[in-house]
N, C-alpha and C. Protein backbone atom coordinates (compact mmCIF):
# COMPACT_ATOMS: atom_id res chain seq x y z
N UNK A 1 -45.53 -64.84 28.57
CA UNK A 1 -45.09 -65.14 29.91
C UNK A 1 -43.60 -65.49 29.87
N UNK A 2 -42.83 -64.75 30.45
CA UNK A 2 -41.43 -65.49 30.93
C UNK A 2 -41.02 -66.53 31.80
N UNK A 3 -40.48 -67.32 31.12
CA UNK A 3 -39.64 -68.62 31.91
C UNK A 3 -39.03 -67.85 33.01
N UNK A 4 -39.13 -69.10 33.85
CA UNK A 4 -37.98 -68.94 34.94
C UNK A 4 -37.18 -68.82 34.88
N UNK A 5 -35.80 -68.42 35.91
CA UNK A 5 -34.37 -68.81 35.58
C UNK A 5 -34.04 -69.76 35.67
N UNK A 6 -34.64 -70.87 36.33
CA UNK A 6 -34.18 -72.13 36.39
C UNK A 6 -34.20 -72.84 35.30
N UNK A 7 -35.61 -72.50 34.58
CA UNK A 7 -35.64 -73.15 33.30
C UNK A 7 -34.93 -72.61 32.30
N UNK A 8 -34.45 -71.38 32.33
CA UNK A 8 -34.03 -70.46 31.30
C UNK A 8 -31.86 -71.41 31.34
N UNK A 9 -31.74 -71.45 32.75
CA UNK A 9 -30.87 -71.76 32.77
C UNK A 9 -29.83 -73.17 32.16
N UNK A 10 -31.33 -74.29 32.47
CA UNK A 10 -31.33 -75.62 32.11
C UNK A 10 -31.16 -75.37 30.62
N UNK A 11 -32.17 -74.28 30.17
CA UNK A 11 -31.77 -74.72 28.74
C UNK A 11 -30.49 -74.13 28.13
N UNK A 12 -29.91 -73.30 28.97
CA UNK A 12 -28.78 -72.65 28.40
C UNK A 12 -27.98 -73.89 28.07
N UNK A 13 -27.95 -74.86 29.44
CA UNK A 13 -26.67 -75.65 29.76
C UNK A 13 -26.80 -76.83 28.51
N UNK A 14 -28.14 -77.74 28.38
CA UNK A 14 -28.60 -78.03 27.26
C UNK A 14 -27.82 -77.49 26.14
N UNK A 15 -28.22 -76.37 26.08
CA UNK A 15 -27.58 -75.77 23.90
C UNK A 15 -25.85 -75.85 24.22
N UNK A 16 -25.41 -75.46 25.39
CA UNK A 16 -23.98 -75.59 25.52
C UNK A 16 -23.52 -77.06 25.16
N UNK A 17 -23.98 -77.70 25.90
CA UNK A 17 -24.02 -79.28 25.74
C UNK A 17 -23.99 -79.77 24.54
N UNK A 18 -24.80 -79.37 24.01
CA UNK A 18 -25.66 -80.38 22.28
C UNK A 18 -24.26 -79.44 21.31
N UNK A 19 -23.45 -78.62 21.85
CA UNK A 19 -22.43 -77.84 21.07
C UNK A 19 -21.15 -78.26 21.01
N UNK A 20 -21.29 -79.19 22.20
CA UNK A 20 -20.05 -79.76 22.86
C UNK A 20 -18.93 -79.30 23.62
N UNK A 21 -19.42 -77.80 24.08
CA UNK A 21 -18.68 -77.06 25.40
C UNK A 21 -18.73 -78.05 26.09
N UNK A 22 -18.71 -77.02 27.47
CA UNK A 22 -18.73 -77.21 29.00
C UNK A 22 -19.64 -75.86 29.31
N UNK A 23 -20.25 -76.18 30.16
CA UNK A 23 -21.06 -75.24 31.12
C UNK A 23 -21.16 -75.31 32.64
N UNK A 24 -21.25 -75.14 33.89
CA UNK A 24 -21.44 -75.73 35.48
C UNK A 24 -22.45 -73.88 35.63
N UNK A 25 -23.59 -74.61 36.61
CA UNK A 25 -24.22 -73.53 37.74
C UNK A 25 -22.60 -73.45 38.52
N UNK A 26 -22.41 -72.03 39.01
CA UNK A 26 -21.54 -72.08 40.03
C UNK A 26 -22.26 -71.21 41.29
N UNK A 27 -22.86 -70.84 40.64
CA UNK A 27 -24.37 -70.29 42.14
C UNK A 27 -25.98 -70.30 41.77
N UNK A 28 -26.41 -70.77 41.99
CA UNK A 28 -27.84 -71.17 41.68
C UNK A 28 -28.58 -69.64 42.52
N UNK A 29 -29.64 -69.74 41.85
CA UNK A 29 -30.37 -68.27 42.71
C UNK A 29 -31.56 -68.60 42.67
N UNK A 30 -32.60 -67.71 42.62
CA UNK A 30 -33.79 -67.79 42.94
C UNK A 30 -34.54 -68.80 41.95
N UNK A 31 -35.11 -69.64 41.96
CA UNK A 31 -35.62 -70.40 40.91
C UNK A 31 -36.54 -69.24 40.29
N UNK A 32 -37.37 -68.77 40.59
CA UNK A 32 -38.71 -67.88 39.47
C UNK A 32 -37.73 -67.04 38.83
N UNK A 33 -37.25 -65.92 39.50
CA UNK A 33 -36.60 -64.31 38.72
C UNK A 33 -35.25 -64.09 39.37
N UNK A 34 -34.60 -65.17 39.52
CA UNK A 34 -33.42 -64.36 40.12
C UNK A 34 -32.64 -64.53 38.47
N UNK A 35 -31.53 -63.08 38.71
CA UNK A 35 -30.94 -62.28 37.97
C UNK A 35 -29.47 -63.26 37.49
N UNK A 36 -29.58 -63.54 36.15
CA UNK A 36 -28.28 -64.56 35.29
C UNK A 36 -27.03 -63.74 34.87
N UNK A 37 -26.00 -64.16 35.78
CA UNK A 37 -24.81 -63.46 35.11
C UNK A 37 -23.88 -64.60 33.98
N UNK A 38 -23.42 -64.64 33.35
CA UNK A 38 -22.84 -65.52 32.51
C UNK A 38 -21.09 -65.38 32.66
N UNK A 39 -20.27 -66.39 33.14
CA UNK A 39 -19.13 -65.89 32.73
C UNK A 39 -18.51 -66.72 31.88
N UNK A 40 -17.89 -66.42 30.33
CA UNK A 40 -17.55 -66.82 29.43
C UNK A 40 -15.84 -67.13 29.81
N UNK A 41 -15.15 -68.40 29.39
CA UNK A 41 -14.10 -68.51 30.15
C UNK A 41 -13.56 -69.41 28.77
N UNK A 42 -12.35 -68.35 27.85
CA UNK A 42 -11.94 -68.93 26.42
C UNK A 42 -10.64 -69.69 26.78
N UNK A 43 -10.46 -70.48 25.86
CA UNK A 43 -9.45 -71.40 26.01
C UNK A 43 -7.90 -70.65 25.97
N UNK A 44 -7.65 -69.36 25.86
CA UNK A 44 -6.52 -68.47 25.67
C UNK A 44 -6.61 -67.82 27.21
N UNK A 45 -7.17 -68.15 27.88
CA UNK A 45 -7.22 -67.51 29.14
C UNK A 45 -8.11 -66.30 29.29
N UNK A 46 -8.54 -65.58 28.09
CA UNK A 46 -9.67 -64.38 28.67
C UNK A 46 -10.77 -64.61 28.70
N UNK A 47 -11.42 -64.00 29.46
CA UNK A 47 -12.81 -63.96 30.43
C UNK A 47 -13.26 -63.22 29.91
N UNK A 48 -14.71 -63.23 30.12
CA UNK A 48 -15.51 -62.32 29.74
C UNK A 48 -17.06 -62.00 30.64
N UNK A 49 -17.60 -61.52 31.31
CA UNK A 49 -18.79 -61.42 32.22
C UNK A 49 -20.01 -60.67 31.80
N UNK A 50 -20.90 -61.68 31.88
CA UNK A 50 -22.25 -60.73 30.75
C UNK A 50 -23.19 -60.70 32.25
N UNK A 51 -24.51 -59.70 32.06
CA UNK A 51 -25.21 -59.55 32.97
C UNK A 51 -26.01 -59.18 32.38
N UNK A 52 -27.44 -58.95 33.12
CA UNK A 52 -28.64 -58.68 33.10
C UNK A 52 -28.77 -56.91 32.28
N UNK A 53 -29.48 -56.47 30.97
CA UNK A 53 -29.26 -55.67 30.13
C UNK A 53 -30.16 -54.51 30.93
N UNK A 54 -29.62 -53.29 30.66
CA UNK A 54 -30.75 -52.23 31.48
C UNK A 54 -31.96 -52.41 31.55
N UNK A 55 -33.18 -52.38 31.85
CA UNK A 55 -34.42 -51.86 31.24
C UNK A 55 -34.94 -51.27 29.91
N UNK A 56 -33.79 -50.26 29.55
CA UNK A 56 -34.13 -49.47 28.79
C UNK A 56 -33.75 -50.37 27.19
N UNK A 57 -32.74 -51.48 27.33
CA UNK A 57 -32.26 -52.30 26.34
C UNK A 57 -33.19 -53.36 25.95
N UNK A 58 -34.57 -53.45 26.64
CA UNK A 58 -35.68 -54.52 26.25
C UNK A 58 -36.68 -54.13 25.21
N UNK A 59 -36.93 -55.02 24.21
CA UNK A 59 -37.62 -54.61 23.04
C UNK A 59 -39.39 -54.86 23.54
N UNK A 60 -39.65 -53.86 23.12
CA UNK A 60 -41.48 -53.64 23.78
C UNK A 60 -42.16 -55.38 22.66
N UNK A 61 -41.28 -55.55 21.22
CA UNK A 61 -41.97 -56.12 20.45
C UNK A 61 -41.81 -57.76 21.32
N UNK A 62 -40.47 -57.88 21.96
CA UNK A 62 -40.16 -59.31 22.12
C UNK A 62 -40.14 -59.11 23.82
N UNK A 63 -41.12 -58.66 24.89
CA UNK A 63 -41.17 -58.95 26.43
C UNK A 63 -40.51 -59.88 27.36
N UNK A 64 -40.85 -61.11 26.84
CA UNK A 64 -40.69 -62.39 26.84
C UNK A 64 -38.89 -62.78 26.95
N UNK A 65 -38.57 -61.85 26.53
CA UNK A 65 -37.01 -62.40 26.03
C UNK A 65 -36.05 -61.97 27.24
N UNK A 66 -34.82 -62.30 27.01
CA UNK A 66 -34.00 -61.91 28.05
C UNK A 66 -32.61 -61.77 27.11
N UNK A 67 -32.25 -60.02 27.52
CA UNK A 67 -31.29 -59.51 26.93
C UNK A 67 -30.23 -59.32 28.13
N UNK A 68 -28.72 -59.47 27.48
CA UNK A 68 -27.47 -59.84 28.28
C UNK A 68 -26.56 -58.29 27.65
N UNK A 69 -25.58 -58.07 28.67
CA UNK A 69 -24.98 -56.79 28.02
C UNK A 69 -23.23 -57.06 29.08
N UNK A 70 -22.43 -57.04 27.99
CA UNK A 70 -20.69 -57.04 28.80
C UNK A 70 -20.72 -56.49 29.71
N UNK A 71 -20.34 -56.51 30.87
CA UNK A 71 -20.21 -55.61 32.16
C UNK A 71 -18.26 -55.67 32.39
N UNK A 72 -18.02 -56.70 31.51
CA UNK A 72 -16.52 -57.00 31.72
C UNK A 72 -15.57 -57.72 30.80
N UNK A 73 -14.19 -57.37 30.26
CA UNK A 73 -13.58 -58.72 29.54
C UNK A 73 -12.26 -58.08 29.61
N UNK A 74 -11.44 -59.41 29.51
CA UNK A 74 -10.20 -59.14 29.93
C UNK A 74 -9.53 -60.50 30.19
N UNK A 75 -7.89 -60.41 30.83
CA UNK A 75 -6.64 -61.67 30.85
C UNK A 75 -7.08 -61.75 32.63
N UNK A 76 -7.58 -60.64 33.04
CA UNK A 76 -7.39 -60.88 34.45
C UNK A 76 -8.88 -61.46 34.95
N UNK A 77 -9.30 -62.39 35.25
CA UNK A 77 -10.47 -63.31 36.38
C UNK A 77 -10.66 -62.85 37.40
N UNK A 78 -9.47 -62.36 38.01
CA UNK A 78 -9.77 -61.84 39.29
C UNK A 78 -10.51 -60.54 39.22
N UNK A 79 -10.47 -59.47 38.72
CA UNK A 79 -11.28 -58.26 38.49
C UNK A 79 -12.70 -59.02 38.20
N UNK A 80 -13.12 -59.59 37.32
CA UNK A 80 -14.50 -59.73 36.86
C UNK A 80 -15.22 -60.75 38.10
N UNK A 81 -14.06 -61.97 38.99
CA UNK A 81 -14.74 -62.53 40.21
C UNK A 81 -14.70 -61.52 41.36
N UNK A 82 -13.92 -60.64 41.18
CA UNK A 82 -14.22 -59.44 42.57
C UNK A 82 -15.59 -58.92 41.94
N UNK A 83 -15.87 -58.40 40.83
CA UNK A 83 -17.14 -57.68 40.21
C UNK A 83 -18.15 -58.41 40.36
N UNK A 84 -18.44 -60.20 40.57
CA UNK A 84 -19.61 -61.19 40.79
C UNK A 84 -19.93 -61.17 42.30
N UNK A 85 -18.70 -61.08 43.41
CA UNK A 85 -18.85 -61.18 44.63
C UNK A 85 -19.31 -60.02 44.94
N UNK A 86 -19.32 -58.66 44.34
CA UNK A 86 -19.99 -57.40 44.65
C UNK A 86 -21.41 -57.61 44.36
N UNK A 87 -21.79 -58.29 43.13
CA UNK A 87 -23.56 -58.60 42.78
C UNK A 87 -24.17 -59.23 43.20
N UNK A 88 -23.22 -60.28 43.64
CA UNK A 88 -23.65 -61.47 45.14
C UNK A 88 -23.92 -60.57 46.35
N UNK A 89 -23.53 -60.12 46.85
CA UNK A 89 -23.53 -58.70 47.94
C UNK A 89 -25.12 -57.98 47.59
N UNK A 90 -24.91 -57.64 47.02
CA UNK A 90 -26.20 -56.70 46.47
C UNK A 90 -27.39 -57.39 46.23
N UNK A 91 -27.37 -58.64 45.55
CA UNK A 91 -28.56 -59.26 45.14
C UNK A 91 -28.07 -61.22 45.52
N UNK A 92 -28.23 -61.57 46.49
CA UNK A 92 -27.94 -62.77 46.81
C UNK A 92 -28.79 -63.77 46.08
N UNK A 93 -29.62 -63.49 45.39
CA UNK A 93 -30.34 -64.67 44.49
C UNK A 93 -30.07 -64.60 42.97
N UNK A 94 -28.71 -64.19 42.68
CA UNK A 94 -28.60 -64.33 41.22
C UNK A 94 -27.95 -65.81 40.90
N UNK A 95 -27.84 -65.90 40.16
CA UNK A 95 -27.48 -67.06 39.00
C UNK A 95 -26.50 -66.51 38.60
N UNK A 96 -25.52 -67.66 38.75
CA UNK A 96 -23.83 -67.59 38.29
C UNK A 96 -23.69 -68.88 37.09
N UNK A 97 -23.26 -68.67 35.63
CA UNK A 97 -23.37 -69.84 34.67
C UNK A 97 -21.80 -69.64 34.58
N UNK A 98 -21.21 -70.49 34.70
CA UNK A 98 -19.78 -70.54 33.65
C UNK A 98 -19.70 -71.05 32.47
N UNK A 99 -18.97 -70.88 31.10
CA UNK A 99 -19.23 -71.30 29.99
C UNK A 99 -17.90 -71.49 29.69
């Protein structure tokens, strides 16, 4: 059975935590299945934006799991937050993590 995103999310923020990052929800989505984008934000200024992995990228052995795939990276924020406000558009119950 797969976790929620809510729970999936809590624990992200958790392992970030116990690592001694920073993490913030910056859009909360559907608690059961809404869709986790991650945006990675390095101390040199580049970004990086992970998202939800095709279908075809899920292992039949591990169901259960949840696979992430680059959709973006780069100096510029603004390209990859124009690219979140387009998935917001399309699917209004995703999950926004900053890291």
């Amino acid at each position: 059975m797969r976790v929620t995103s809510d729970l999936w999310v809590s624990a992200l923020l958790r392992r970030v935590f116990s690592a001694g990052g920073f993490a913030a929800v910056v859009k909360r989505g559907a608690t059961e299945a809404g869709a986790v984008f991650v945006l990675a934000r390095g101390r040199l200024g580049e970004v990086a934006l992970f998202g939800p992995a095709p279908q075809t990228s899920y292992d039949s052995a591990k169901p259960d799991d949840r696979f992430f795939t680059l959709l973006g990276a780069g100096d510029d924020a603004v390209v990859l937050d124009a690219r979140l406000e387009r998935e917001k558009k399309f699917d209004p119950d995703i999950w926004v993590v900053e890291i």
